[in-house]
Protein backbone atom coordinates (compact mmCIF):
# COMPACT_ATOMS: atom_id res chain seq x y z
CA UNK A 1 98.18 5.95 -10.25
CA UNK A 2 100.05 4.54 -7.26
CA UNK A 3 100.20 7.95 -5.67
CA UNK A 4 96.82 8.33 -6.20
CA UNK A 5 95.55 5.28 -4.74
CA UNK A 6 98.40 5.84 -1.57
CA UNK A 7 96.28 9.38 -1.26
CA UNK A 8 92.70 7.61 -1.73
CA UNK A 9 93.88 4.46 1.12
CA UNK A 10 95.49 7.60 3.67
CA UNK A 11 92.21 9.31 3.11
CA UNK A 12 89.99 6.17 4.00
CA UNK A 13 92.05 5.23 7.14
CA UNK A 14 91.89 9.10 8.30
CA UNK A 15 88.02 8.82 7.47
CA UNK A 16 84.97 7.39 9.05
CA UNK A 17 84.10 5.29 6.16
CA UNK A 18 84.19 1.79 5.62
CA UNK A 19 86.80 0.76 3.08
CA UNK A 20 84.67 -2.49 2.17
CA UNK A 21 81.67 0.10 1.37
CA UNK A 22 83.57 1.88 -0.85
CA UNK A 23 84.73 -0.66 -2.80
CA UNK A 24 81.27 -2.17 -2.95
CA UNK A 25 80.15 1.19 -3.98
CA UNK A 26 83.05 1.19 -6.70
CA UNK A 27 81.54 -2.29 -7.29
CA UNK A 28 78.48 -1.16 -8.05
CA UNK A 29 79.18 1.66 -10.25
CA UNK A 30 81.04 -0.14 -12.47
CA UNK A 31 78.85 -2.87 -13.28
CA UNK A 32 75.86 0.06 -13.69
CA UNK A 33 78.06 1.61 -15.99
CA UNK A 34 78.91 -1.61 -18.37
CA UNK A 35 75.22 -1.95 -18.29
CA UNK A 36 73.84 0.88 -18.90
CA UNK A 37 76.51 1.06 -22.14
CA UNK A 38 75.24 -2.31 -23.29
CA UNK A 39 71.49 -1.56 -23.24
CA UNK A 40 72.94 2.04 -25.12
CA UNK A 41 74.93 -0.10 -27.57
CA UNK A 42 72.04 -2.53 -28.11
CA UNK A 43 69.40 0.47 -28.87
CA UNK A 44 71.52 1.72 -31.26
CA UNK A 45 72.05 -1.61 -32.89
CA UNK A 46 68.49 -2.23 -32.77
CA UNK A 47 67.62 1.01 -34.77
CA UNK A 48 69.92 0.60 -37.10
CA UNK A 49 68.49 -2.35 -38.08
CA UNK A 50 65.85 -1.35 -38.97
């Protein structure tokens, strides 16, 4: 993993993105993620309620 993220931070500084971009973009998909496999997990607790 440490490799990886020396790779990922060599990559940003050689790049012309923002590093605080990605990580809000990391950010960002992560919390969509949890959410959308809450409202998934809910559903299914939902129907098998019933």
């Amino acid at each position: 993993m440490e490799c990886q993220s020396l790779l990922f931070g060599a990559y940003l500084s050689a790049s012309l993105l923002d590093p605080d971009e990605v990580r809000f973009g990391q950010l960002l998909a992560l919390v969509v993620g949890l959410s959308l496999l809450l409202i998934v997990r809910l559903a299914l607790m939902l129907v098998g309620a019933f």
